[in-house]
Protein backbone atom coordinates (compact mmCIF):
# COMPACT_ATOMS: atom_id res chain seq x y z
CA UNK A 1 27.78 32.25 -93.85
CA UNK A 2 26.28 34.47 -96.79
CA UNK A 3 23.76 32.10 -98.92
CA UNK A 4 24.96 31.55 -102.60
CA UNK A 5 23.10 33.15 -105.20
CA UNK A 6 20.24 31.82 -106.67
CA UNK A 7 20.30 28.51 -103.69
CA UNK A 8 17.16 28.04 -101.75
CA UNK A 9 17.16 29.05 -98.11
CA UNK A 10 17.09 26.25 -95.78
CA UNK A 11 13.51 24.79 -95.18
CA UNK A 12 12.25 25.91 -91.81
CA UNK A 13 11.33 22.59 -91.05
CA UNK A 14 13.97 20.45 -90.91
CA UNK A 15 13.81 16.60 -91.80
CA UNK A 16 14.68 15.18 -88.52
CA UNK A 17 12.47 13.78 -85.49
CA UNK A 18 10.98 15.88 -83.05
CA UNK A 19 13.46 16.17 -79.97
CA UNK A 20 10.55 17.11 -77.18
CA UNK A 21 10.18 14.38 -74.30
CA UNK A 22 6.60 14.10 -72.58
CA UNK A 23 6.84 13.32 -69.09
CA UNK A 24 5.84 10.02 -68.01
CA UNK A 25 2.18 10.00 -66.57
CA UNK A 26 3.31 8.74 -62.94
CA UNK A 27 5.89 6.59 -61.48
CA UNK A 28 5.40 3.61 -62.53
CA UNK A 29 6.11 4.08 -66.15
CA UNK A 30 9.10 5.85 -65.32
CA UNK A 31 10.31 3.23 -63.10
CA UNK A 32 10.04 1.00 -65.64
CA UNK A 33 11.60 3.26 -68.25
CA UNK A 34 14.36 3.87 -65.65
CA UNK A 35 15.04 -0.63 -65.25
CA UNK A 36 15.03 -0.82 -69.05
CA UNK A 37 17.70 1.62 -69.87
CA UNK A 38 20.02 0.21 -67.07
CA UNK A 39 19.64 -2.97 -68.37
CA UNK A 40 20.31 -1.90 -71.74
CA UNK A 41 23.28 -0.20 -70.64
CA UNK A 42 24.84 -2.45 -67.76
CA UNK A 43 23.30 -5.64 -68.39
CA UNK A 44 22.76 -7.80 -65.12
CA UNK A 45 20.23 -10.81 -65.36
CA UNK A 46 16.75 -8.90 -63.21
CA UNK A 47 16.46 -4.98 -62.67
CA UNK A 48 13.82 -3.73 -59.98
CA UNK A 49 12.24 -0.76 -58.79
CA UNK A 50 10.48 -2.08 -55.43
CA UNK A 51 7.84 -0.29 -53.01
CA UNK A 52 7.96 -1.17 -49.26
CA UNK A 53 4.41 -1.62 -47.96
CA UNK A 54 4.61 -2.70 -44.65
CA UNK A 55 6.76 -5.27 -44.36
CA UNK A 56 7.01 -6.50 -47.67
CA UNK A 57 8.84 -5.19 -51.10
CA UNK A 58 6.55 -5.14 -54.09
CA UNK A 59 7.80 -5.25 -57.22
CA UNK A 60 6.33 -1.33 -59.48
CA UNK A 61 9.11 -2.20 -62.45
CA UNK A 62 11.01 -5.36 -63.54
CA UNK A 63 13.38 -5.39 -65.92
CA UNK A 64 16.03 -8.10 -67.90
CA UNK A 65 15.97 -12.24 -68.73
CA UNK A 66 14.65 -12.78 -65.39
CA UNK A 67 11.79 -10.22 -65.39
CA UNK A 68 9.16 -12.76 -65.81
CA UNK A 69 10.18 -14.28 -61.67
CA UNK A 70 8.96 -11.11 -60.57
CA UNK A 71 6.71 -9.16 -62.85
CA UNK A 72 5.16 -5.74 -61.68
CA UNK A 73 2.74 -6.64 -57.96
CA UNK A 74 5.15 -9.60 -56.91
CA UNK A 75 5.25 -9.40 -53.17
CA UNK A 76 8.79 -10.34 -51.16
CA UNK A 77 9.41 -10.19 -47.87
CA UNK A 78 11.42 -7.49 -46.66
CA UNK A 79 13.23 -9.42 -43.90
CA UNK A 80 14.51 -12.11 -47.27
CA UNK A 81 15.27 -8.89 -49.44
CA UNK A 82 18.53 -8.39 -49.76
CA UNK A 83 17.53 -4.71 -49.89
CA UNK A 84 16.95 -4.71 -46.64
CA UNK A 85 20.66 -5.38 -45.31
CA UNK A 86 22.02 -2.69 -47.62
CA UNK A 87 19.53 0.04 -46.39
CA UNK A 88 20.06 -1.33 -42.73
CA UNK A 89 24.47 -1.27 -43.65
CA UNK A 90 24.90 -4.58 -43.22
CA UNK A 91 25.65 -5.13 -46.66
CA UNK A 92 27.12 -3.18 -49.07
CA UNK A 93 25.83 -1.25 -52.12
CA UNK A 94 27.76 -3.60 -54.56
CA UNK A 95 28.65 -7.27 -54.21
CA UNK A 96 30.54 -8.96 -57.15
CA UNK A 97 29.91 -12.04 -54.80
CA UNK A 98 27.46 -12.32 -52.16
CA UNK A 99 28.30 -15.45 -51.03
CA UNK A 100 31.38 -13.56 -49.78
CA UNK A 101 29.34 -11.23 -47.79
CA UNK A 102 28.10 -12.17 -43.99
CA UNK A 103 25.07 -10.46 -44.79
CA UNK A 104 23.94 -11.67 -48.13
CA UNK A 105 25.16 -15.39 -47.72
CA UNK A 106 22.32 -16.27 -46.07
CA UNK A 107 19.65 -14.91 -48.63
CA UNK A 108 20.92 -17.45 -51.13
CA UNK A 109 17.69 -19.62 -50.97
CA UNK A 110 14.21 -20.04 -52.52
CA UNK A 111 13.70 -16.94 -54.92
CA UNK A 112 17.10 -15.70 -54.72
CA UNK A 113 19.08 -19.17 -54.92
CA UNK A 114 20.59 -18.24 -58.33
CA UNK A 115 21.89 -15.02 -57.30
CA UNK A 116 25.93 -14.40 -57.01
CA UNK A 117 26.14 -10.88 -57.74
CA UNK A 118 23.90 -7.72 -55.94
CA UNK A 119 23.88 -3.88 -56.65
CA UNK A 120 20.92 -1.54 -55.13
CA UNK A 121 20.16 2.54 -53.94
CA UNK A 122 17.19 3.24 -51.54
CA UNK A 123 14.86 5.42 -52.67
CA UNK A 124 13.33 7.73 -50.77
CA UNK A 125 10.21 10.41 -50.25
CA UNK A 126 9.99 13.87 -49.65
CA UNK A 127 9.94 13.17 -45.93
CA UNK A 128 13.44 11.24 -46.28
CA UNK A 129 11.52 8.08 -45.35
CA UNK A 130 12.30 5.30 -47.21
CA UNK A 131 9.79 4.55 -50.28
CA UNK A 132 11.26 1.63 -51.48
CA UNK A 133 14.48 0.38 -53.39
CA UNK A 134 16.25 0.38 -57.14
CA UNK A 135 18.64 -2.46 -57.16
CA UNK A 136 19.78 -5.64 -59.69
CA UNK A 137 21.20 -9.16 -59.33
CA UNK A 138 22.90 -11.42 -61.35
CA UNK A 139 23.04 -14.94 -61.67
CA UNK A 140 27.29 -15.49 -62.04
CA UNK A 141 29.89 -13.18 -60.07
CA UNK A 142 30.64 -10.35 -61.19
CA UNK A 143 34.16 -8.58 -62.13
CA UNK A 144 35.52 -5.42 -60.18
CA UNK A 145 34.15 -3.38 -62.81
CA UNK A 146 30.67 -3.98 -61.81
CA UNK A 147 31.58 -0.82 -58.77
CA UNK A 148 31.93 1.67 -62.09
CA UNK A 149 28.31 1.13 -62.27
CA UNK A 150 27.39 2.57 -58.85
CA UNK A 151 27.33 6.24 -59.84
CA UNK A 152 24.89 5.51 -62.47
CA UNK A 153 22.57 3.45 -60.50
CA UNK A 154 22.79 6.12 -57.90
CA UNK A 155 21.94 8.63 -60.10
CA UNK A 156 18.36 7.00 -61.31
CA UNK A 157 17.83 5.75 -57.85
CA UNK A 158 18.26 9.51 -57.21
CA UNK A 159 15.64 10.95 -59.96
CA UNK A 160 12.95 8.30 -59.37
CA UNK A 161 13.08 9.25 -55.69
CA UNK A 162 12.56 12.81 -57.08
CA UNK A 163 9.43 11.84 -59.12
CA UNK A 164 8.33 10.10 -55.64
CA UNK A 165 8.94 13.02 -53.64
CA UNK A 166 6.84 15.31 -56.02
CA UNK A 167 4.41 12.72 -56.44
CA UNK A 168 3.77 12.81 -52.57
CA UNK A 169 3.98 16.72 -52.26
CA UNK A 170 1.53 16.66 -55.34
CA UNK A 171 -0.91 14.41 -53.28
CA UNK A 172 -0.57 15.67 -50.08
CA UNK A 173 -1.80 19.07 -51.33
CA UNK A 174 -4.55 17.65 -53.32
CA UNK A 175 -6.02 16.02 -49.77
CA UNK A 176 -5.02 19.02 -47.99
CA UNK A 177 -7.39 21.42 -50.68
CA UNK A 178 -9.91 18.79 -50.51
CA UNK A 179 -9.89 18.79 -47.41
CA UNK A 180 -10.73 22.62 -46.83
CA UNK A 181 -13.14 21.96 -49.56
CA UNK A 182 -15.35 20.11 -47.37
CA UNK A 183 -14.53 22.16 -44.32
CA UNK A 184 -16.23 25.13 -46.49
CA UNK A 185 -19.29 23.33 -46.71
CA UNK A 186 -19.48 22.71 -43.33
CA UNK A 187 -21.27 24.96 -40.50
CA UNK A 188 -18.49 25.07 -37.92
CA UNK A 189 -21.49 25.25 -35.14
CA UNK A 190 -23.61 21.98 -35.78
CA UNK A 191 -20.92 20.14 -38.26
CA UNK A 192 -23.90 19.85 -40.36
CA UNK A 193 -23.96 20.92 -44.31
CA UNK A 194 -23.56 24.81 -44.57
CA UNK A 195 -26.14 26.56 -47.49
CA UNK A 196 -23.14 26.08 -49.91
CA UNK A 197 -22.51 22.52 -49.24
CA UNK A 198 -26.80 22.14 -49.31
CA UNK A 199 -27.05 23.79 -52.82
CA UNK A 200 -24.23 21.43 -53.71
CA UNK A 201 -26.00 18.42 -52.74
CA UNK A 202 -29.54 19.98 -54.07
CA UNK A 203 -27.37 19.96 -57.39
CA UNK A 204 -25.59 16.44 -56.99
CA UNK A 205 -29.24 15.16 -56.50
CA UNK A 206 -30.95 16.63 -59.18
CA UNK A 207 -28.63 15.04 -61.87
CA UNK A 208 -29.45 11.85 -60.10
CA UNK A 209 -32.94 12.31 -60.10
CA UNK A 210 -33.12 13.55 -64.02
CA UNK A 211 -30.79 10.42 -64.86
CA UNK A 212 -32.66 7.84 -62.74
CA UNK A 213 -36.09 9.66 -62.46
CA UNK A 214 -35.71 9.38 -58.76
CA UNK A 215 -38.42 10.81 -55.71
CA UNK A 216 -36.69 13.05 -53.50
CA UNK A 217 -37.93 15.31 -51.41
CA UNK A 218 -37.01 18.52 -49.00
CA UNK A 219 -37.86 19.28 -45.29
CA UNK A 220 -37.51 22.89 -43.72
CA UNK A 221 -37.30 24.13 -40.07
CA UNK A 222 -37.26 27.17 -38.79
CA UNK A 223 -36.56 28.06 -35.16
CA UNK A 224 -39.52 29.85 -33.14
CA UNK A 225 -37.31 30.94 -30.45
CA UNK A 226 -33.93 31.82 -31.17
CA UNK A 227 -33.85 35.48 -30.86
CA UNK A 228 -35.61 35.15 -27.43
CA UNK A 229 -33.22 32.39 -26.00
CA UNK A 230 -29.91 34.77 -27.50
CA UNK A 231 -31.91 38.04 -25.63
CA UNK A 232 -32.72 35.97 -22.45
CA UNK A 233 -29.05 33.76 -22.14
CA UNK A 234 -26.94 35.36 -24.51
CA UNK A 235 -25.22 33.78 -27.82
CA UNK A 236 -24.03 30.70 -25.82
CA UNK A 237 -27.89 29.72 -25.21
CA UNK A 238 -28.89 30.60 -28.52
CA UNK A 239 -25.96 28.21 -29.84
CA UNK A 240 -27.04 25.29 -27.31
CA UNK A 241 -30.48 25.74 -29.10
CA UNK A 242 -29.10 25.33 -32.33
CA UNK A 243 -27.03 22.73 -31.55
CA UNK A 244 -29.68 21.10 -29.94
CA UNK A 245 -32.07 21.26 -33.02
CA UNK A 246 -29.33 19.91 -35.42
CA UNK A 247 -28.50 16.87 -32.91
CA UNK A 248 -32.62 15.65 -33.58
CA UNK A 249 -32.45 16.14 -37.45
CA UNK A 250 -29.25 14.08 -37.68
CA UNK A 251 -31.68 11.00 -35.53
CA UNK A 252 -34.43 11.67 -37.57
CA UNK A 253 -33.44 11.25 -40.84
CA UNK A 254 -32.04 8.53 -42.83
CA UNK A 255 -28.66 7.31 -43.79
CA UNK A 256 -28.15 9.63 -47.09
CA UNK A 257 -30.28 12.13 -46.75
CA UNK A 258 -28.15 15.32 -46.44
CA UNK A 259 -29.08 17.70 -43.45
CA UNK A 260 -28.27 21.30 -43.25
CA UNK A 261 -27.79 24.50 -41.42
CA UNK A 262 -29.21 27.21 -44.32
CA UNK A 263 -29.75 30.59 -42.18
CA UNK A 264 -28.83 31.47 -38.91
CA UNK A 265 -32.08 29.46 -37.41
CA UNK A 266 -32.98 27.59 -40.75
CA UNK A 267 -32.34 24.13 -41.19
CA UNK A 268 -33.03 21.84 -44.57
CA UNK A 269 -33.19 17.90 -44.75
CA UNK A 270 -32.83 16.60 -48.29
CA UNK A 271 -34.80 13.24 -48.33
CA UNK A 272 -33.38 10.70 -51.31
CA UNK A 273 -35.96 8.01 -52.81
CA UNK A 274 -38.40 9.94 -50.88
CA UNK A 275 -42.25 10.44 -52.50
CA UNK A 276 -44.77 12.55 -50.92
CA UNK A 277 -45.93 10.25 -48.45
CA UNK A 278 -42.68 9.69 -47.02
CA UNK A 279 -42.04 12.83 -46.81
CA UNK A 280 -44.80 14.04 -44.49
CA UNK A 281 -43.74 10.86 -42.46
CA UNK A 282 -40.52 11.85 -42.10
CA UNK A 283 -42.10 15.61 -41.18
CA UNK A 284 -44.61 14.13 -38.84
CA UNK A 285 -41.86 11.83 -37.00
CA UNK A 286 -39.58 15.48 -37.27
CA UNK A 287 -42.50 16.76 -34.95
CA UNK A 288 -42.83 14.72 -32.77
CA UNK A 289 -39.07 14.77 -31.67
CA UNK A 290 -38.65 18.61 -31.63
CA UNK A 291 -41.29 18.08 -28.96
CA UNK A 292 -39.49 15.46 -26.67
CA UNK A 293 -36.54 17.22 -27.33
CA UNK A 294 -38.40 21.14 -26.09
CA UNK A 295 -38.01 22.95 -29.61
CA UNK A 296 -40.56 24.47 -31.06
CA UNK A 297 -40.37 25.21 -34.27
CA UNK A 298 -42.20 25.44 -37.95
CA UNK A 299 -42.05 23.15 -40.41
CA UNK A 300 -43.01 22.44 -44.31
CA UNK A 301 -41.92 20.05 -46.60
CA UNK A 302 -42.38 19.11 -50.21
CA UNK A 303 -41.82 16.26 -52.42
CA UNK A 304 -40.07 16.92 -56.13
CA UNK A 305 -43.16 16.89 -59.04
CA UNK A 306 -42.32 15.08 -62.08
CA UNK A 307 -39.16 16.81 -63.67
CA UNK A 308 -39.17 19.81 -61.45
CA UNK A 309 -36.01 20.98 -60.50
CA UNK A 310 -35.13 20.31 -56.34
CA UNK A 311 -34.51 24.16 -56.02
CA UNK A 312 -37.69 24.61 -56.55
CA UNK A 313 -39.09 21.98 -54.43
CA UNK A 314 -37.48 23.43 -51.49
CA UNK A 315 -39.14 26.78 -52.40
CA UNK A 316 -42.11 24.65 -52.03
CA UNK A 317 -41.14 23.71 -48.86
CA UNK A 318 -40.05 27.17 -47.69
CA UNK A 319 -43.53 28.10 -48.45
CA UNK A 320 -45.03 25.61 -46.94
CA UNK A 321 -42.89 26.19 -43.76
CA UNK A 322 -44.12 29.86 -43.17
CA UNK A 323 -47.69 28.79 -44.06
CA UNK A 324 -46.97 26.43 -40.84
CA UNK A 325 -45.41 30.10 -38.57
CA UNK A 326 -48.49 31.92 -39.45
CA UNK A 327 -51.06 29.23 -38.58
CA UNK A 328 -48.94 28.63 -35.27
CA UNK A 329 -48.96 32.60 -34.54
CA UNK A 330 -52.36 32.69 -34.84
C-alpha cells in the first residue's frame, strides 16, 4: 500500500516485545520449564521430570499443588515408581484409574497412596538408553479425555530427551578432546610429561609460586650413554635405557612434583615447595639410584631465586647439568 501524503513512515522499531527465545542453560531449567507449561495447560495435581541413577528415580523438575512432596533431588525407588511398569509394558502410558490396572494397584501406598490417575513418556539418551522419565499423577480419576493429552506429553517427553541426547554428545566430546589433550602432553615411550606438557606445568607453577611466593625448584638429567647403547643394541636397547631412567625418577621424586621426558635423552623433575637444600637432596638421592639402577648420567639442579621466573631456573639447572658432563669427561 502507497503511504498517504504528508503521514509519517512507520517507525522502524516497533512498540511490541522482543520475540527472540534464549536457550535454557542446561536441562534442568528446561525440564522445569517443560513441567510448568504442562501443568498450566493440562492441569494434573504433581508433574515430574525424573533421572534414573542406579536404581532409583530422582526428581531434576517438579511441577503443580503437590510439587512441594517431591521437590528437585527427591530420591524414589525405581522398583515403587510407577514409571517403571510403563517403561517395562506392564502398565500403560495413561491410566484414568490405576487402581484398575494389575500393575499400578499395587503402588498405591506410602508416597503414592493418594494417587488415582497416572500419565508418563520415557526419556531417553543419544544411545537409546533410558535417561529417565516425564510423567504426572493425580489425586481423583480421571475422565477419558485425559488420553487427548498423550500426544502432547509425548511430544515434550520427546524434546527434553533431545536436549539430553545433545547434552551427552556435547560431553562426550568434551572428555574425548580432553582426553587427547593430555595424551599430547604425554611421551608415548616413558608415559612421563612430554616438553609441552613440562612447559605447561613450568607455567601452572609459576602462577602458583608468584601468588603464594612458593620454593620450587628444577632437576635435569641427561643420559651419558644413549647413542652408544642405540649403536651397540639398536633402538630397542636405547628405549629399555630410557625407559629404565624414567622408571627411577618416577621413585625418586615426590607425590606432585611433575617429571618429564624434554629431549630425546633429557629428562626434567619439577620439585614443588622445594628450597635449595631440598633440592640438592633430592639430586643427591637422584644419584645414588641411577647408580643401583646402572645409569650413568649428568645431573644439575637449581632452586627458583626470589621472583625469578621457573624458565629460567631450569636454565639454571641446564647449566648446571653440563657443568656436571664436562667435569665427568674430564
Amino acid at each position: 500500500m502507497a503511504e498517504t501524503a504528508g503521514q509519517p513512515a512507520p517507525s522502524a522499531t516497533a512498540d511490541y516485545p522482543d520475540p527472540r527465545l534464549a536457550p535454557w542453560p542446561g536441562f534442568a531449567l528446561a525440564a522445569d520449564a517443560g513441567v510448568r507449561h504442562l501443568h498450566q495447560q493440562l492441569g494434573l495435581d504433581l508433574w515430574l521430570v525424573t533421572h534414573l541413577e542406579g536404581d532409583e528415580l530422582v526428581v531434576v523438575a517438579s511441577a503443580g499443588p503437590w510439587e512441594d512432596l517431591m521437590p528437585p533431588g527427591t530420591r524414589v525407588p525405581w522398583v515403587a515408581a510407577f514409571c517403571s511398569r510403563m517403561v517395562g509394558r506392564a502398565g500403560p502410558v495413561c491410566a484414568h484409574d490405576v487402581l484398575d490396572v494389575p500393575a499400578y494397584a499395587p503402588l498405591v501406598s506410602g508416597l503414592f497412596s493418594r494417587v488415582r490417575a497416572y500419565v508418563g513418556v520415557p526419556l531417553e539418551g543419544d544411545d537409546g538408553e533410558l535417561f529417565g522419565t516425564l510423567s504426572a499423577v493425580s489425586g481423583s480419576r480421571q475422565p477419558q479425555a485425559l488420553e487427548a493429552s498423550v500426544p502432547v506429553v509425548q511430544v515434550v517427553g520427546q524434546l527434553l530427551s533431545t536436549i539430553v541426547a545433545r547434552e551427552q554428545v556435547a560431553l562426550a566430546r568434551s572428555v574425548d578432546a580432553a582426553a587427547a589433550y593430555a595424551l599430547a602432553e604425554r611421551d608415548q615411550l616413558t608415559g612421563l610429561a612430554n616438553r609441552r606438557g613440562w612447559v605447561a606445568a613450568l607455567e601452572h607453577e609459576q602462577s602458583r609460586c608468584s601468588r603464594h611466593g612458593s620454593p620450587a625448584g628444577v632437576l635435569v638429567l641427561d643420559l651419558d650413554d644413549l647413542k652408544q647403547v642405540n649403536d651397540a643394541g639398536g633402538h630397542a636397547a636405547g628405549d629399555e635405557l630410557i625407559a629404565l631412567c624414567a622408571e627411577v625418577l618416577r621413585a625418586t621424586s615426590r607425590p606432585g612434583d611433575t617429571v618429564a621426558r624434554t629431549g630425546g635423552d633429557e629428562f626434567a623433575v619439577l620439585a614443588v615447595e622445594c628450597d635449595a637444600a631440598a633440592v640438592r637432596a633430592l639430586e643427591t638421592r637422584l644419584r645414588v639410584q641411577l647408580g643401583a639402577a646402572g645409569v650413568r648420567a649428568a645431573t644439575g639442579s637449581a632452586a627458583r631465586l626470589g621472583d625469578e621466573h621457573l624458565a629460567d631456573t631450569w636454565r639454571r639447572a641446564d647449566a648446571a647439568m653440563y657443568d656436571d658432563k664436562r667435569r665427568r669427561k674430564r
